[in-house]
Protein backbone atom coordinates (compact mmCIF):
# COMPACT_ATOMS: atom_id res chain seq x y z
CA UNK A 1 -5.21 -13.03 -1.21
CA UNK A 2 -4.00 -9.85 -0.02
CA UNK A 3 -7.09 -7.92 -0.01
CA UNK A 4 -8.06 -11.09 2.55
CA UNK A 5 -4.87 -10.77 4.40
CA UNK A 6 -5.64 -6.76 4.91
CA UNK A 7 -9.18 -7.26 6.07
CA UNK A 8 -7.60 -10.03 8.55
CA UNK A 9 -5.33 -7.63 10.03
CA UNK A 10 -7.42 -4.86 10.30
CA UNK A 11 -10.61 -6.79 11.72
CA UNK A 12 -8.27 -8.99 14.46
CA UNK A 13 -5.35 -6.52 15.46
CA UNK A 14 -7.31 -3.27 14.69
CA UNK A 15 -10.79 -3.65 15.90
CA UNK A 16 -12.17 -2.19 12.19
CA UNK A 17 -15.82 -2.60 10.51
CA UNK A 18 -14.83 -3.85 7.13
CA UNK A 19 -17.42 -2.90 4.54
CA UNK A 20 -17.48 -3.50 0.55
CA UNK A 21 -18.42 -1.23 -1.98
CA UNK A 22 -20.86 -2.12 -4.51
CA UNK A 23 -18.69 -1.10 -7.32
CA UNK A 24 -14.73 -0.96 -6.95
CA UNK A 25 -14.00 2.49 -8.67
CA UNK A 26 -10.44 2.87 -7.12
CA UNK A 27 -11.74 2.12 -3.31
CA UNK A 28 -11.23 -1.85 -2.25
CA UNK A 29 -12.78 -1.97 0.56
CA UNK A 30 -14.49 0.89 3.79
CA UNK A 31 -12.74 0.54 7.57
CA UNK A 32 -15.03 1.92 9.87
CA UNK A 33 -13.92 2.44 13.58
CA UNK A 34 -15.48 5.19 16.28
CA UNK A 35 -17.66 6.10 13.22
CA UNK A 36 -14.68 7.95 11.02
CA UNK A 37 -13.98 5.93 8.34
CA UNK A 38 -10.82 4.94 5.95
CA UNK A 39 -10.32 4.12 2.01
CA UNK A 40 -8.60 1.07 0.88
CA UNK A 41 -6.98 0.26 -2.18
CA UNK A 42 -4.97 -3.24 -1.67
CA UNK A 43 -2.26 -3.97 -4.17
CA UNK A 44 -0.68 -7.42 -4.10
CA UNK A 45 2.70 -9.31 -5.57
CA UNK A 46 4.73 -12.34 -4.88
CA UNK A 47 8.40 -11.81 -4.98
CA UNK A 48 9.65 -11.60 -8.17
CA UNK A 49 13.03 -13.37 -9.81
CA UNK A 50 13.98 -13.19 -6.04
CA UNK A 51 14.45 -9.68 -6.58
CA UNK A 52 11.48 -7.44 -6.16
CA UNK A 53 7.71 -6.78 -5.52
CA UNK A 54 5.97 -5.33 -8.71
CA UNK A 55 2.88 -3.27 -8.77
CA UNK A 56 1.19 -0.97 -11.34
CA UNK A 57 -0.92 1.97 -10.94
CA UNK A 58 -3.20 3.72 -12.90
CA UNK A 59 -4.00 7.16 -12.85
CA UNK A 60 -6.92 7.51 -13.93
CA UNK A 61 -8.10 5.18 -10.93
CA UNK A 62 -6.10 7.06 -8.11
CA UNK A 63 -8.38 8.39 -5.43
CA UNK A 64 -6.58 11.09 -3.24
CA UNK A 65 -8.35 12.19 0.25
CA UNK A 66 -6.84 12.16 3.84
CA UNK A 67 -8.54 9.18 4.32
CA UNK A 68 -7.43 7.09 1.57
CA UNK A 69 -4.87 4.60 1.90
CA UNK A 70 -2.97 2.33 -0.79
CA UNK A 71 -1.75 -1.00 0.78
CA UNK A 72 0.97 -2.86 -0.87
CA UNK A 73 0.90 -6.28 0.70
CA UNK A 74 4.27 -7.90 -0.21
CA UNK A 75 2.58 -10.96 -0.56
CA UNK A 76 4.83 -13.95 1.39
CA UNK A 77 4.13 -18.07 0.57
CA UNK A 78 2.54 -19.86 3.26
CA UNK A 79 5.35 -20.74 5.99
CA UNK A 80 7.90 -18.18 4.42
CA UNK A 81 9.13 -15.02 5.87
CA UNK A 82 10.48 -11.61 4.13
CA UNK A 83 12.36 -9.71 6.62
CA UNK A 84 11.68 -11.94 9.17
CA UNK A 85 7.83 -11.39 9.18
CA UNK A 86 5.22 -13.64 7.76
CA UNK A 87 3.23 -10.58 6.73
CA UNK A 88 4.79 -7.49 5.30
CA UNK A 89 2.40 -4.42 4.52
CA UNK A 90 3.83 -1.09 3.14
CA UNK A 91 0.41 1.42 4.07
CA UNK A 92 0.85 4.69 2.31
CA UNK A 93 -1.41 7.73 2.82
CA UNK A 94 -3.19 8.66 -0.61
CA UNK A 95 -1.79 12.17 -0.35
CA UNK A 96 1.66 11.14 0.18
CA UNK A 97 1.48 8.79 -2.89
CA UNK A 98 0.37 12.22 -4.85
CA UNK A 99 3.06 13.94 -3.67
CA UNK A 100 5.21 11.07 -4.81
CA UNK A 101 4.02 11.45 -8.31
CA UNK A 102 3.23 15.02 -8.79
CA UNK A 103 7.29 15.83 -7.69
CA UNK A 104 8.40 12.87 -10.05
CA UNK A 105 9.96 10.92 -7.07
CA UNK A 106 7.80 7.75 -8.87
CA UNK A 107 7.47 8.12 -12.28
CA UNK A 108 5.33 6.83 -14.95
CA UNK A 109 6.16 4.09 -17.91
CA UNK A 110 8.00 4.74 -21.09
CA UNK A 111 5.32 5.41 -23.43
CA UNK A 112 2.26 5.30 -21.14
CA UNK A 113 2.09 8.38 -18.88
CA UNK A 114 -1.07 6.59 -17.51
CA UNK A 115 0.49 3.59 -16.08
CA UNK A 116 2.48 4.32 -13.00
CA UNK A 117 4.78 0.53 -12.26
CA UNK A 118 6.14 0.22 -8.57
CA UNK A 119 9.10 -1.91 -8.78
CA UNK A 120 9.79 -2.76 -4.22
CA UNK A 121 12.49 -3.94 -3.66
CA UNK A 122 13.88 -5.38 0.08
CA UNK A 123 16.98 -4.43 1.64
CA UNK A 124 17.09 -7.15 4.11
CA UNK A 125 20.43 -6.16 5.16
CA UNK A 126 19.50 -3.10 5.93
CA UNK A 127 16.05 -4.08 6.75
CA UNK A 128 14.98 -1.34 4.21
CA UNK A 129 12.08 -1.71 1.19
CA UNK A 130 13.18 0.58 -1.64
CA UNK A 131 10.83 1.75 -4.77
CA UNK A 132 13.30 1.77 -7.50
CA UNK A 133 12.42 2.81 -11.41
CA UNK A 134 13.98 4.58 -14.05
CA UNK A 135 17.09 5.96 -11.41
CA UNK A 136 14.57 6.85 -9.23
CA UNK A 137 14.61 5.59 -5.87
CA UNK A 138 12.52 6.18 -3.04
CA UNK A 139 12.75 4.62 0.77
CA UNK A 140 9.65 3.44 1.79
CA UNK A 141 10.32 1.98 5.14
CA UNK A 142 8.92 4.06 7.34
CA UNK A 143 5.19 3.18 5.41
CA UNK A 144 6.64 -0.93 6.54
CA UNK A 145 3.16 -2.63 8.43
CA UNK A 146 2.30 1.57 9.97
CA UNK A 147 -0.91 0.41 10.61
CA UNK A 148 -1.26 3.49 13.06
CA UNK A 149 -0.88 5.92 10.14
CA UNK A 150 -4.78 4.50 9.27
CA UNK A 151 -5.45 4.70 13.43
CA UNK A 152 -4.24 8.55 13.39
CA UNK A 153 -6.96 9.52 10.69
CA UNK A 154 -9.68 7.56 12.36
CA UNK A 155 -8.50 8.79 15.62
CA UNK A 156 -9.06 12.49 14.88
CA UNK A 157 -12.00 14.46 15.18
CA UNK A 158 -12.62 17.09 12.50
């Protein structure tokens, strides 16, 4: 479902060319857009024990270029709203996600280095979405539905 919800957004708001790979090896899906291209990997939860959104990540699978993106669609029921928004996207940049892990700010399970869980949870007081795990904590609000971040790399010419 969120895979369809990404591919929605980015085909209807975003003008993109949505193309599937043959074989998923860490890539979801292909945007194309004034022939430059972008990576997708779409990662999707419900809201958990009305608490948080829960994700894992493997290692072994991560695919890190400047035009790689992992999507974590905080996945909403059908006539329901999370921060006032049917739709709530967090879009990170592949490289910023390495960063992320290679300083320790997320960290990987107890006992399985491979396995990397992404516990989100929403601050809707503060309007904030917060990766929290082992008293780490990381604010990931600026990454909230930045669709532009995946404009900006299609956008520039190298």
């Amino acid at each position: 479902m969120g895979e369809l919800q990404i591919i929605d957004e980015l085909q209807k708001q975003h003008k993109f060319e949505i193309y599937l790979p043959l074989k998923d090896k860490g890539i979801d899906f292909i945007g194309v857009k004034n022939n430059n291209s972008v990576q997708i990997q779409v990662k999707t939860s419900i809201y958990q024990r009305e608490d948080y959104y829960f994700f894992n990540l493997h290692k072994s699978k991560m695919v890190y270029t400047k035009n790689t993106f992992y999507i974590f669609v905080l996945y909403v029921l059908p006539g329901g709203k999370m921060m006032g928004k049917k739709r709530n996207f967090l879009i990170l940049p592949s490289l910023v996600l390495q960063e992320m892990i290679k300083n320790e700010s997320i960290v990987s399970k107890k006992g399985d280095a491979e396995i990397l869980p992404i516990f989100i949870y929403p601050d809707e007081e503060g309007r904030k979405w917060i990766y929290k795990f082992k008293g780490k904590s990381v604010d990931l609000t600026n990454y909230w539905n930045h669709f532009d971040l995946l404009e900006k790399v299609i956008s520039s010419k190298e």
